[in-house]
ModelCIF file with pLDDT and N, C-alpha, C, O atoms, coordinates in Angstrom:
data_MODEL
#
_entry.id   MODEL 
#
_entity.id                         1 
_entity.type                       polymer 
_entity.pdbx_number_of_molecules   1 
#
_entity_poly.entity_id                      1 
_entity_poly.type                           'polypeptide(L)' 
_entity_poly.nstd_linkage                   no 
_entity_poly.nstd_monomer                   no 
_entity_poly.pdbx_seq_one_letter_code       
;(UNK)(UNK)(UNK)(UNK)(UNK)(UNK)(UNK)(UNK)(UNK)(UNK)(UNK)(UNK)(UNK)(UNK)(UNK)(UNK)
(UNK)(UNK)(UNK)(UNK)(UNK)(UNK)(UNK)(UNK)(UNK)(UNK)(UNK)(UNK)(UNK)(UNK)(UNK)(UNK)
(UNK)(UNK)(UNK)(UNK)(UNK)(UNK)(UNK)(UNK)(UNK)(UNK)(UNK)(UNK)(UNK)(UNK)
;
_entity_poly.pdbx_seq_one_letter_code_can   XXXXXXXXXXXXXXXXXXXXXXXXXXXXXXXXXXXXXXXXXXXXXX 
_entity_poly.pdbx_strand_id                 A 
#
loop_
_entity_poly_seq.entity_id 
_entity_poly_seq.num 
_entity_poly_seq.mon_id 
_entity_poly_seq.hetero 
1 1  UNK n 
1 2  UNK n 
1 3  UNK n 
1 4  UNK n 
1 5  UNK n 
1 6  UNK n 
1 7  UNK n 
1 8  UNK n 
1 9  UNK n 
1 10 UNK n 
1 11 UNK n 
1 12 UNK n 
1 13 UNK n 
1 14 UNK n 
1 15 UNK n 
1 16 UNK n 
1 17 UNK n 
1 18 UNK n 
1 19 UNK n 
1 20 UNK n 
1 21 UNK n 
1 22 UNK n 
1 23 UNK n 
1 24 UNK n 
1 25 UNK n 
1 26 UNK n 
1 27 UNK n 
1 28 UNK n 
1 29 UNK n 
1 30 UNK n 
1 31 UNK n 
1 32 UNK n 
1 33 UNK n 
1 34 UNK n 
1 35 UNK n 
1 36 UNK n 
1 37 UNK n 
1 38 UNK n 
1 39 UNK n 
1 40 UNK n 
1 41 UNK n 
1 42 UNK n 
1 43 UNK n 
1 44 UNK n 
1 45 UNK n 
1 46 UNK n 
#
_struct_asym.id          A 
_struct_asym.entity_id   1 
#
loop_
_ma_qa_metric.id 
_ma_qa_metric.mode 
_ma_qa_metric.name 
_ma_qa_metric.software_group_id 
_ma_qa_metric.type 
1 global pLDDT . pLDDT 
2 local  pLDDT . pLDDT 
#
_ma_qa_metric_global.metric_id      1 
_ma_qa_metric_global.metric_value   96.59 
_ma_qa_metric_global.model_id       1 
_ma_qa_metric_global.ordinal_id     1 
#
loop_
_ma_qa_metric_local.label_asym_id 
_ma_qa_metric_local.label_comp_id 
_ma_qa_metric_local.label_seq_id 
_ma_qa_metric_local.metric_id 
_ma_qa_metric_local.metric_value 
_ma_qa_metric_local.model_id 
_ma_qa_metric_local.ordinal_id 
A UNK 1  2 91.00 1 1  
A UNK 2  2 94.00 1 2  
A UNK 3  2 93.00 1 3  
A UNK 4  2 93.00 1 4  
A UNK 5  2 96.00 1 5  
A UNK 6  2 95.00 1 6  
A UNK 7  2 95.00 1 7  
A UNK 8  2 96.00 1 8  
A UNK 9  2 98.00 1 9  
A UNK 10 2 97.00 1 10 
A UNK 11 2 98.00 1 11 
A UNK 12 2 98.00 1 12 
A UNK 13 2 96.00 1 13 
A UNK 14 2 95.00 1 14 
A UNK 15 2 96.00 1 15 
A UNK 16 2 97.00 1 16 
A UNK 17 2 96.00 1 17 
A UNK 18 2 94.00 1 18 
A UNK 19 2 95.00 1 19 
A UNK 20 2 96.00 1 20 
A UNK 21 2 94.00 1 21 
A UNK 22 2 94.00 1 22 
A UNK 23 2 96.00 1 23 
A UNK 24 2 96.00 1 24 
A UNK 25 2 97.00 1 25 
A UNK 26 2 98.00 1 26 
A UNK 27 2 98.00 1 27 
A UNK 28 2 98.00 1 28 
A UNK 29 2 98.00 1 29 
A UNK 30 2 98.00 1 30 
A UNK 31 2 98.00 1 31 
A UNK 32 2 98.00 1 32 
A UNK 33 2 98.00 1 33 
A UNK 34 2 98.00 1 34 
A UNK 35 2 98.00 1 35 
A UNK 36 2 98.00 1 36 
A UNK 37 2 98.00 1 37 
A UNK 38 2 98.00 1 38 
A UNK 39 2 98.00 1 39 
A UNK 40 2 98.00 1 40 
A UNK 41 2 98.00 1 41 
A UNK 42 2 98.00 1 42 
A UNK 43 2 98.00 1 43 
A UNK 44 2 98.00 1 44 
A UNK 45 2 98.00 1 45 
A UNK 46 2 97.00 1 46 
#
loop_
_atom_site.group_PDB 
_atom_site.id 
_atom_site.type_symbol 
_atom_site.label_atom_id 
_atom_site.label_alt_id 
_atom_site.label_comp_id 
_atom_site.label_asym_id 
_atom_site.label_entity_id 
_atom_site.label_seq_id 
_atom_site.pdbx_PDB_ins_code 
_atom_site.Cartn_x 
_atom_site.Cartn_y 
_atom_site.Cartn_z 
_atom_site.occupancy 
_atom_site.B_iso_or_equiv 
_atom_site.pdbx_formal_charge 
_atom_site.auth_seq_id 
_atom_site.auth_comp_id 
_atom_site.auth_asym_id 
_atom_site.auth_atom_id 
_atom_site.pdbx_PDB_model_num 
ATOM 1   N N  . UNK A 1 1  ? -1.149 10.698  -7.317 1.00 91.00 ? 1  UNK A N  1 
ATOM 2   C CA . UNK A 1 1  ? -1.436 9.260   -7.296 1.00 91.00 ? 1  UNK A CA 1 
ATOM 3   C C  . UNK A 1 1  ? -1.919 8.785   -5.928 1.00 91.00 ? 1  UNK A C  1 
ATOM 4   O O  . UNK A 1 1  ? -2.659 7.819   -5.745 1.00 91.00 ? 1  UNK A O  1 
ATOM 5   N N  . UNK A 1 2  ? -1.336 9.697   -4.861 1.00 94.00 ? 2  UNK A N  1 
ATOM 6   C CA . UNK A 1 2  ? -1.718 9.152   -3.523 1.00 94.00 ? 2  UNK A CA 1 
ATOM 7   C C  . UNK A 1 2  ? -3.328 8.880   -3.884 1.00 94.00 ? 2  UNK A C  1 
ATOM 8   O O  . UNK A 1 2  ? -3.760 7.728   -3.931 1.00 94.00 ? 2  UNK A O  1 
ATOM 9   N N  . UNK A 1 3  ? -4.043 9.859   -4.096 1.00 93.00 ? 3  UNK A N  1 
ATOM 10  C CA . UNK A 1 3  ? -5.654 9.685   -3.401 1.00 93.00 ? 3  UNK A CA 1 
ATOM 11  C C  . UNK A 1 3  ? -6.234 8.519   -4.321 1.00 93.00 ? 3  UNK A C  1 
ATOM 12  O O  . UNK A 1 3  ? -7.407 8.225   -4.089 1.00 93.00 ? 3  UNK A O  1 
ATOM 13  N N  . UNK A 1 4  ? -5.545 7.767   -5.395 1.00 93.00 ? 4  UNK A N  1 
ATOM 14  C CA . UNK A 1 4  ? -6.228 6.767   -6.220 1.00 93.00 ? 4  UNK A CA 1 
ATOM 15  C C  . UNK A 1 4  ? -5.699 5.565   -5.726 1.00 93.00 ? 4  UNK A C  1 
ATOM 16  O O  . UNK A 1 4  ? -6.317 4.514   -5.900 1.00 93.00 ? 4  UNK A O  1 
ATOM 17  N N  . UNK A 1 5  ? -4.229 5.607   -4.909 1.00 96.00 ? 5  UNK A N  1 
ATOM 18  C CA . UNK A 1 5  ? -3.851 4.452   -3.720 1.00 96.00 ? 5  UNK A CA 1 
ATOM 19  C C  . UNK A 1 5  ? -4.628 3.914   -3.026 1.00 96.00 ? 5  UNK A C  1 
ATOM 20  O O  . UNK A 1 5  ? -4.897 2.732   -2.810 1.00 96.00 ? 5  UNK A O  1 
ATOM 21  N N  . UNK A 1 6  ? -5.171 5.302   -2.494 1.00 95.00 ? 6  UNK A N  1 
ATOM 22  C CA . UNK A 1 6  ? -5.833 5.228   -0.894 1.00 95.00 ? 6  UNK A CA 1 
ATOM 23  C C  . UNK A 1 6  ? -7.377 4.549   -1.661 1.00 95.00 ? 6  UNK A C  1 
ATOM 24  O O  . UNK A 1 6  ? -7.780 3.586   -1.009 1.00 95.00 ? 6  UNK A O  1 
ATOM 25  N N  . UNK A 1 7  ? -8.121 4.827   -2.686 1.00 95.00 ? 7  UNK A N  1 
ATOM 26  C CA . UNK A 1 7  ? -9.432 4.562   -3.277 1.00 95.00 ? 7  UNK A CA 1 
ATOM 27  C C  . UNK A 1 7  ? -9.157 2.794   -3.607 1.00 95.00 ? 7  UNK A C  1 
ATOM 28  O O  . UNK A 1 7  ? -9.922 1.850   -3.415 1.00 95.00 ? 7  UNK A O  1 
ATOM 29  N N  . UNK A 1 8  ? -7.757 2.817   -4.169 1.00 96.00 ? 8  UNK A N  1 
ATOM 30  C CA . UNK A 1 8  ? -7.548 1.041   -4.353 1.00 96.00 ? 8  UNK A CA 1 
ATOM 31  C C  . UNK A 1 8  ? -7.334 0.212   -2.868 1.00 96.00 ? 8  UNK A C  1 
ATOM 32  O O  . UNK A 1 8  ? -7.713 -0.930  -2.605 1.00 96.00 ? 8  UNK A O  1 
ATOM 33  N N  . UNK A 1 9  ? -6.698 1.042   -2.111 1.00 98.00 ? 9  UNK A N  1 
ATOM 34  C CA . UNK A 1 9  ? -6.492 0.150   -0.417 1.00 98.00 ? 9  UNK A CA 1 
ATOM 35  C C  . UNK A 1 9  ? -6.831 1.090   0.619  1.00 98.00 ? 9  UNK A C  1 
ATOM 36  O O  . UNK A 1 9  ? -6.057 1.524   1.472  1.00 98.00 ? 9  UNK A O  1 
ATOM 37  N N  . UNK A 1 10 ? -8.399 1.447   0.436  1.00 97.00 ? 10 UNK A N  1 
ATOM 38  C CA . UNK A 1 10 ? -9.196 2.075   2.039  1.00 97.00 ? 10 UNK A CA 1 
ATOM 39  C C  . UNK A 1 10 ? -8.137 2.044   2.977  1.00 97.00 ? 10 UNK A C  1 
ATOM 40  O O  . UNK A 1 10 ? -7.662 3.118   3.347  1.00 97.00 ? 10 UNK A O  1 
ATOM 41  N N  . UNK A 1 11 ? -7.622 0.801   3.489  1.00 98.00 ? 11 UNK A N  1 
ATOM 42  C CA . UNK A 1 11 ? -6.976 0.621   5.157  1.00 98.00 ? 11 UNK A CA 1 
ATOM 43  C C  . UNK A 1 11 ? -5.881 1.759   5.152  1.00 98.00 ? 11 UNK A C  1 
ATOM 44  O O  . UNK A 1 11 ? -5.491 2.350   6.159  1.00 98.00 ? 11 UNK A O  1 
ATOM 45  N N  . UNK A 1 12 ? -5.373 2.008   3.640  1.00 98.00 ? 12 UNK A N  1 
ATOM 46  C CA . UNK A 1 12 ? -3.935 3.041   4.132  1.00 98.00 ? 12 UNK A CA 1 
ATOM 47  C C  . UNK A 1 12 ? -4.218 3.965   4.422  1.00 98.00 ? 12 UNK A C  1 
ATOM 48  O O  . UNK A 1 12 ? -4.993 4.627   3.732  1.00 98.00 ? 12 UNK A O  1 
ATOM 49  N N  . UNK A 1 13 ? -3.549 4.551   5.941  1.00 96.00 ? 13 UNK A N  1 
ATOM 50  C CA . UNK A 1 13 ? -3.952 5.786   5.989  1.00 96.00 ? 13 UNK A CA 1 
ATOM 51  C C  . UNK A 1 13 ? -2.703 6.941   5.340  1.00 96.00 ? 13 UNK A C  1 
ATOM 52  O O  . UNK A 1 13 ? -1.648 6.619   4.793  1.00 96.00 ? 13 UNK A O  1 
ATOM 53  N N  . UNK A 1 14 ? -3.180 8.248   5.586  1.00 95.00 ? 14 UNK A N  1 
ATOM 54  C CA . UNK A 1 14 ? -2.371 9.620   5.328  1.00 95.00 ? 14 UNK A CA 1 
ATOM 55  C C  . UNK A 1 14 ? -1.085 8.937   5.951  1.00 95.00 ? 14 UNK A C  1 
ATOM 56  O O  . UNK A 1 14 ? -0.115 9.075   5.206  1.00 95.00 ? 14 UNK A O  1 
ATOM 57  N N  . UNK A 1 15 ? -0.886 8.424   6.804  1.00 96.00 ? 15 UNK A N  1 
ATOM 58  C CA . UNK A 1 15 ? 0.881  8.393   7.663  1.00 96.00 ? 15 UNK A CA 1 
ATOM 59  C C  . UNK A 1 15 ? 1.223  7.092   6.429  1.00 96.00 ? 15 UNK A C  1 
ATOM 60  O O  . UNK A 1 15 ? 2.138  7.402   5.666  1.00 96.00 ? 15 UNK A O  1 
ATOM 61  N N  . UNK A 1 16 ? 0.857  6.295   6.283  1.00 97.00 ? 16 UNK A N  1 
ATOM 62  C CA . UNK A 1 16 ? 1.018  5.483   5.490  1.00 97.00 ? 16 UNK A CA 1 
ATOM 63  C C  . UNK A 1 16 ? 1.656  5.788   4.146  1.00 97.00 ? 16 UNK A C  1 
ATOM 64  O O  . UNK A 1 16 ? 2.738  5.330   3.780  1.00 97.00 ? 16 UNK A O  1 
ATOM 65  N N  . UNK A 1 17 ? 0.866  6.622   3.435  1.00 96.00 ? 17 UNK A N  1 
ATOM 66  C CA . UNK A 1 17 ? 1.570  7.021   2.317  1.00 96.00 ? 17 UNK A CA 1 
ATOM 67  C C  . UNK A 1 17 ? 2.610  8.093   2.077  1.00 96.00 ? 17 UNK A C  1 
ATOM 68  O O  . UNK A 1 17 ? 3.086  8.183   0.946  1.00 96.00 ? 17 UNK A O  1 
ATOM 69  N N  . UNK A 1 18 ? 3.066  9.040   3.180  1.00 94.00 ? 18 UNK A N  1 
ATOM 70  C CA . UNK A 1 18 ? 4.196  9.576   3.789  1.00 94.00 ? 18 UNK A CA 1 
ATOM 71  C C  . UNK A 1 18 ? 4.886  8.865   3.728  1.00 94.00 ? 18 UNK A C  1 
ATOM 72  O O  . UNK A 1 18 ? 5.772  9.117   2.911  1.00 94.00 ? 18 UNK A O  1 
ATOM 73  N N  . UNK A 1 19 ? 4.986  7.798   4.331  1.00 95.00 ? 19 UNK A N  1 
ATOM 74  C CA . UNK A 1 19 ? 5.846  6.387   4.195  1.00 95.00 ? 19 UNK A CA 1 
ATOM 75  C C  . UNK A 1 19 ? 6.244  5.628   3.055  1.00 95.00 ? 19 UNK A C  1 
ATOM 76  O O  . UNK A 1 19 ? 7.401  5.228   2.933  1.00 95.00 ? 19 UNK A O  1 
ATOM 77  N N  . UNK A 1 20 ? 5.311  5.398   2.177  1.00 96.00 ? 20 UNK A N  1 
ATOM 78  C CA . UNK A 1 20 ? 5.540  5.112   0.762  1.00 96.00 ? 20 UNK A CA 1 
ATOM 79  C C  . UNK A 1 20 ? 6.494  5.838   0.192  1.00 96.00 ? 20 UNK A C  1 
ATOM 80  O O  . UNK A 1 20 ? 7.638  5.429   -0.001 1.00 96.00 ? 20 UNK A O  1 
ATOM 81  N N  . UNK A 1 21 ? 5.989  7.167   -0.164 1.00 94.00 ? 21 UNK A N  1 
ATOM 82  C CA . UNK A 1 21 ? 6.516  8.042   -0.625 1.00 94.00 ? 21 UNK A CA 1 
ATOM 83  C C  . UNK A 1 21 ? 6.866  8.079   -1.912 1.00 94.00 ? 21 UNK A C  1 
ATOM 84  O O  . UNK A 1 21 ? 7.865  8.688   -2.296 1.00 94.00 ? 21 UNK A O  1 
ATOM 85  N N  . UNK A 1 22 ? 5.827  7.231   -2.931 1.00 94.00 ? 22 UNK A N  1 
ATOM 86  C CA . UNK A 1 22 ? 5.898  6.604   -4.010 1.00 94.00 ? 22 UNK A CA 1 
ATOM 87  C C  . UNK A 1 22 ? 6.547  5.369   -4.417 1.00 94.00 ? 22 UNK A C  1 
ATOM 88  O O  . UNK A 1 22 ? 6.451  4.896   -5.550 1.00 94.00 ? 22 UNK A O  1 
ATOM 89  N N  . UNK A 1 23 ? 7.294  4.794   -3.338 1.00 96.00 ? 23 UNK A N  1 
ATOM 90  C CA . UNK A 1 23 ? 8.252  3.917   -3.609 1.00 96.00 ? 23 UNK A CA 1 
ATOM 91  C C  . UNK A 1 23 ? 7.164  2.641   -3.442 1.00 96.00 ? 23 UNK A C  1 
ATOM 92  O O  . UNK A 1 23 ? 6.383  2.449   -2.510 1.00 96.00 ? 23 UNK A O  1 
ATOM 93  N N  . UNK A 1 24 ? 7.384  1.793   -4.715 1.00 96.00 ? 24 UNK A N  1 
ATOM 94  C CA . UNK A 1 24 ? 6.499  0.714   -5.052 1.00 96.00 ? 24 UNK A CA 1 
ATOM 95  C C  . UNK A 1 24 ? 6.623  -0.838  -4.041 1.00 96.00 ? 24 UNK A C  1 
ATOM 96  O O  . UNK A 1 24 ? 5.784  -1.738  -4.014 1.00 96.00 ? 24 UNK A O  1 
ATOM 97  N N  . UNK A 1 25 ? 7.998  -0.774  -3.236 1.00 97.00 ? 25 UNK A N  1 
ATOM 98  C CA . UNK A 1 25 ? 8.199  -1.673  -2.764 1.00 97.00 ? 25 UNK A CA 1 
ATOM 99  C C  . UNK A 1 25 ? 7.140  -1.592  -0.729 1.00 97.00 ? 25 UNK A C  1 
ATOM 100 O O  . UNK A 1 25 ? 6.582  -2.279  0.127  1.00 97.00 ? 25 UNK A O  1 
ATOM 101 N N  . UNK A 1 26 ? 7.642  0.096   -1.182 1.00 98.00 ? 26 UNK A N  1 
ATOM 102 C CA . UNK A 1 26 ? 6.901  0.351   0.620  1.00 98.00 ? 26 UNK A CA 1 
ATOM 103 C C  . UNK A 1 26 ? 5.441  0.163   0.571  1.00 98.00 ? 26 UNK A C  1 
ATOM 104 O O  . UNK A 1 26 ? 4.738  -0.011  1.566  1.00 98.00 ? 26 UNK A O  1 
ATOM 105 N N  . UNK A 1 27 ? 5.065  0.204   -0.537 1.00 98.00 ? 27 UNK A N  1 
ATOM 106 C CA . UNK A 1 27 ? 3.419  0.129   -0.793 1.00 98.00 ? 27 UNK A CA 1 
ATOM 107 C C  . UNK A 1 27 ? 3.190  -1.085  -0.742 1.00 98.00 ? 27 UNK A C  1 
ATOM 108 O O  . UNK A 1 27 ? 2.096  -1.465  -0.324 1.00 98.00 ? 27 UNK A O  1 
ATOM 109 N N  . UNK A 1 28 ? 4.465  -2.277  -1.286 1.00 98.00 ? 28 UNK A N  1 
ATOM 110 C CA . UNK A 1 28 ? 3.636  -3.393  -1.457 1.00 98.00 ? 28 UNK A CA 1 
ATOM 111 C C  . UNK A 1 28 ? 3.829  -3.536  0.306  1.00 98.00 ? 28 UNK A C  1 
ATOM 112 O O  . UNK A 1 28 ? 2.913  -4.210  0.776  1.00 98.00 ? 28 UNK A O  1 
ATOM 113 N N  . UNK A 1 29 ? 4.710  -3.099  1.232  1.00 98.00 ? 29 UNK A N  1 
ATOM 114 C CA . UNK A 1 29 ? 4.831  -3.594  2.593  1.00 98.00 ? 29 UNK A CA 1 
ATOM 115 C C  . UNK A 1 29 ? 3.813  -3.334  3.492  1.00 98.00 ? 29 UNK A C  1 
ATOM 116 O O  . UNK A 1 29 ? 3.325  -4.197  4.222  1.00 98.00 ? 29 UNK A O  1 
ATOM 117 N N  . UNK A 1 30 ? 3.295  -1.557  3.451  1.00 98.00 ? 30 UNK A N  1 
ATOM 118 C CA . UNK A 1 30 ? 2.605  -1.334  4.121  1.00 98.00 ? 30 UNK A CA 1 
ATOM 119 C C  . UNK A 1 30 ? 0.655  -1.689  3.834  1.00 98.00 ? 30 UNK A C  1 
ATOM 120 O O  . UNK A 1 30 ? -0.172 -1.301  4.659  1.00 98.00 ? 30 UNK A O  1 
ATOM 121 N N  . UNK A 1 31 ? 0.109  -2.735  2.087  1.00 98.00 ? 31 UNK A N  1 
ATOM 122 C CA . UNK A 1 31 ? -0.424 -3.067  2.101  1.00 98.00 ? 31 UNK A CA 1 
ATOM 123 C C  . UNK A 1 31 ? -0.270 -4.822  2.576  1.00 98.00 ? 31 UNK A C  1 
ATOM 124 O O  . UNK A 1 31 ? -1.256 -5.559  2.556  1.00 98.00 ? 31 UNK A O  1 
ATOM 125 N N  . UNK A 1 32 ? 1.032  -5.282  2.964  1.00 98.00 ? 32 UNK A N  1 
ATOM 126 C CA . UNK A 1 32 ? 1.175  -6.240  3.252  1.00 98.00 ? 32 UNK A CA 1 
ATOM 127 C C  . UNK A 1 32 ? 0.611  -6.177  4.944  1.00 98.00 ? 32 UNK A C  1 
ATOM 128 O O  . UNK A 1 32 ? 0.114  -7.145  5.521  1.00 98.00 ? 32 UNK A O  1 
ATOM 129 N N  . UNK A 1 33 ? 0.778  -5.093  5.432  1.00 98.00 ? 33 UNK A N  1 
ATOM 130 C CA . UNK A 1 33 ? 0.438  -4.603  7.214  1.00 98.00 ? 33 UNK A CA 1 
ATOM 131 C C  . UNK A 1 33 ? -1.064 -4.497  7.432  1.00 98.00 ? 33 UNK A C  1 
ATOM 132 O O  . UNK A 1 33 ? -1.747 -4.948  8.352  1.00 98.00 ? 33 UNK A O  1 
ATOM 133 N N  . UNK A 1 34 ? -1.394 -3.825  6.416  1.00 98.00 ? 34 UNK A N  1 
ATOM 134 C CA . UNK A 1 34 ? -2.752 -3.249  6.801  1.00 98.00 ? 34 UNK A CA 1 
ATOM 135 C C  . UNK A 1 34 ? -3.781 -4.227  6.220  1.00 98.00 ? 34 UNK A C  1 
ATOM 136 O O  . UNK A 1 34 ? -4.901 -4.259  6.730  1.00 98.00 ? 34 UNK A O  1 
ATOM 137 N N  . UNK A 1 35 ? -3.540 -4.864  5.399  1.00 98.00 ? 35 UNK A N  1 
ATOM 138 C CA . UNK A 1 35 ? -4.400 -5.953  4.483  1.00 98.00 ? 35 UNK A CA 1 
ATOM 139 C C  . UNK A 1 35 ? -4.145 -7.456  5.366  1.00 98.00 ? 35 UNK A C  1 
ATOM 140 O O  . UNK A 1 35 ? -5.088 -8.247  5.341  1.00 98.00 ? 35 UNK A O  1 
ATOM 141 N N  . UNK A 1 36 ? -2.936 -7.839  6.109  1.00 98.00 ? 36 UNK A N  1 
ATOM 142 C CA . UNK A 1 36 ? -2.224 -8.974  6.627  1.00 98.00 ? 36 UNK A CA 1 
ATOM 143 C C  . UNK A 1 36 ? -2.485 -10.116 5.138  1.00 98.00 ? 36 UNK A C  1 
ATOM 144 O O  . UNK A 1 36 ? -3.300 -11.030 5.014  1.00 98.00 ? 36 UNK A O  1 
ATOM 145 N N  . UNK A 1 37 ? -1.658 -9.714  4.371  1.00 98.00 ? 37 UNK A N  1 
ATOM 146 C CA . UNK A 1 37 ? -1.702 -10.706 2.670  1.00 98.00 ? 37 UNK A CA 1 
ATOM 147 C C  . UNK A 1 37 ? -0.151 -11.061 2.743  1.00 98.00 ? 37 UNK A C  1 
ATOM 148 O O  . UNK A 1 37 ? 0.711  -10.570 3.472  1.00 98.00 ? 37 UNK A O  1 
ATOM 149 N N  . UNK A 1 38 ? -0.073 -11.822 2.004  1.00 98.00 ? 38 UNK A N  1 
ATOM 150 C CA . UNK A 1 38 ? 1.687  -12.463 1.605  1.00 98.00 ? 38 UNK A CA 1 
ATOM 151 C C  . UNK A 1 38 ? 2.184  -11.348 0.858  1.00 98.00 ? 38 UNK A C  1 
ATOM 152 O O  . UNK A 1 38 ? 1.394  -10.677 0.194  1.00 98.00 ? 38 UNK A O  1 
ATOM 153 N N  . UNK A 1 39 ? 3.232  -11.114 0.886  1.00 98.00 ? 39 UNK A N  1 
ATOM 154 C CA . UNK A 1 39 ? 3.834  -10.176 -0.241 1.00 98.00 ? 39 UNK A CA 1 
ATOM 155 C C  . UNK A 1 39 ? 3.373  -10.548 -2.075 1.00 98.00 ? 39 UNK A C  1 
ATOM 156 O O  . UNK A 1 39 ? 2.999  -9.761  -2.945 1.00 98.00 ? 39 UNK A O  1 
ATOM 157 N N  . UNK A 1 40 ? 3.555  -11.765 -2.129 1.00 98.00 ? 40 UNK A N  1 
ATOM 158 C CA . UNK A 1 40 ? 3.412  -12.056 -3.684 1.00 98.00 ? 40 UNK A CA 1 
ATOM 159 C C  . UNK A 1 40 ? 1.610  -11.667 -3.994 1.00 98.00 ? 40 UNK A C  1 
ATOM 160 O O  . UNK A 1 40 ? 1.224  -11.187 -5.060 1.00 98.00 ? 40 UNK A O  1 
ATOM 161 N N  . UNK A 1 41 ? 0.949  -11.904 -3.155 1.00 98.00 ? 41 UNK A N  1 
ATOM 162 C CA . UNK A 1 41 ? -0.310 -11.000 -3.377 1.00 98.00 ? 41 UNK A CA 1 
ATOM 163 C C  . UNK A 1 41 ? -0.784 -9.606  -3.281 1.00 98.00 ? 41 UNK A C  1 
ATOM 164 O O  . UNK A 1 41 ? -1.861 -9.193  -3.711 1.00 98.00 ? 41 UNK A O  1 
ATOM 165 N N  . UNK A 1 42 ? 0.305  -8.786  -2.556 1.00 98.00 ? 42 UNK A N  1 
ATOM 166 C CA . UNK A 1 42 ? 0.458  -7.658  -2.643 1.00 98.00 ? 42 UNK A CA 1 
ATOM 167 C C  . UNK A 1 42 ? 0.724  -7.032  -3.848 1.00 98.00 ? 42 UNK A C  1 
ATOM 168 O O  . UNK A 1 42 ? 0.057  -6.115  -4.326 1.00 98.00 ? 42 UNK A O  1 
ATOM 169 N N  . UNK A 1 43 ? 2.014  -7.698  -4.482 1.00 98.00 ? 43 UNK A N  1 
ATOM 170 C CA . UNK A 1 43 ? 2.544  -7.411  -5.973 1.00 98.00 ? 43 UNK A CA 1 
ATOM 171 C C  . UNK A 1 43 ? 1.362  -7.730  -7.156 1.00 98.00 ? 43 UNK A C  1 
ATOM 172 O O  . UNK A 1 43 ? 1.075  -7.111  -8.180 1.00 98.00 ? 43 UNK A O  1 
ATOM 173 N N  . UNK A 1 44 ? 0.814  -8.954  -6.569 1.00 98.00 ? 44 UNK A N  1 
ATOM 174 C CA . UNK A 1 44 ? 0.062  -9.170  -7.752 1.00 98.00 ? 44 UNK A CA 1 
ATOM 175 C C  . UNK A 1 44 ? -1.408 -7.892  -7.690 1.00 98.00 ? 44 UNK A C  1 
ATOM 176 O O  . UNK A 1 44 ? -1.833 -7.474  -8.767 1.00 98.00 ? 44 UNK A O  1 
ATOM 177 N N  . UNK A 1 45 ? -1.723 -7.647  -7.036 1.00 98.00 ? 45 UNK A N  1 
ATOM 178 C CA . UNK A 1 45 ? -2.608 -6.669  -6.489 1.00 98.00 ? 45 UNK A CA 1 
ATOM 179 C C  . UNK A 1 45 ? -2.519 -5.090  -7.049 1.00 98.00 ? 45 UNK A C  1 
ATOM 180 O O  . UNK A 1 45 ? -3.427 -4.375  -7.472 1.00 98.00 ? 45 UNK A O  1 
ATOM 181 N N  . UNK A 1 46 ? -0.915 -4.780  -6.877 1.00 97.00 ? 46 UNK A N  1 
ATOM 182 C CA . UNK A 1 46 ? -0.378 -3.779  -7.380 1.00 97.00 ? 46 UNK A CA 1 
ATOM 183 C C  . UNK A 1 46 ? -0.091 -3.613  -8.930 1.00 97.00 ? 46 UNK A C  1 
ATOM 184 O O  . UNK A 1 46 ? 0.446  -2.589  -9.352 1.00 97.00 ? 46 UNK A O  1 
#
């Protein structure tokens, strides 16, 4: 799933999704970092 992440949010990099680590909440955080969006647009995004 990582490489269809990375195709939906370019900005994440490889350390990024190490970080995730599938967990849906770290994804919405670290597209909350790299995007600078509110969380509730993160979720909705996701």
């Amino acid at each position: 799933a990582k490489g269809e992440v990375q195709k939906q949010w370019g900005k994440l990099t490889d350390d990024d999704m190490d970080v995730i680590e599938g967990e849906r909440e770290k994804l919405s955080g670290q597209i909350q970092a790299r995007y600078g969006i509110a969380k509730d647009e993160a979720d909705r995004q996701i």
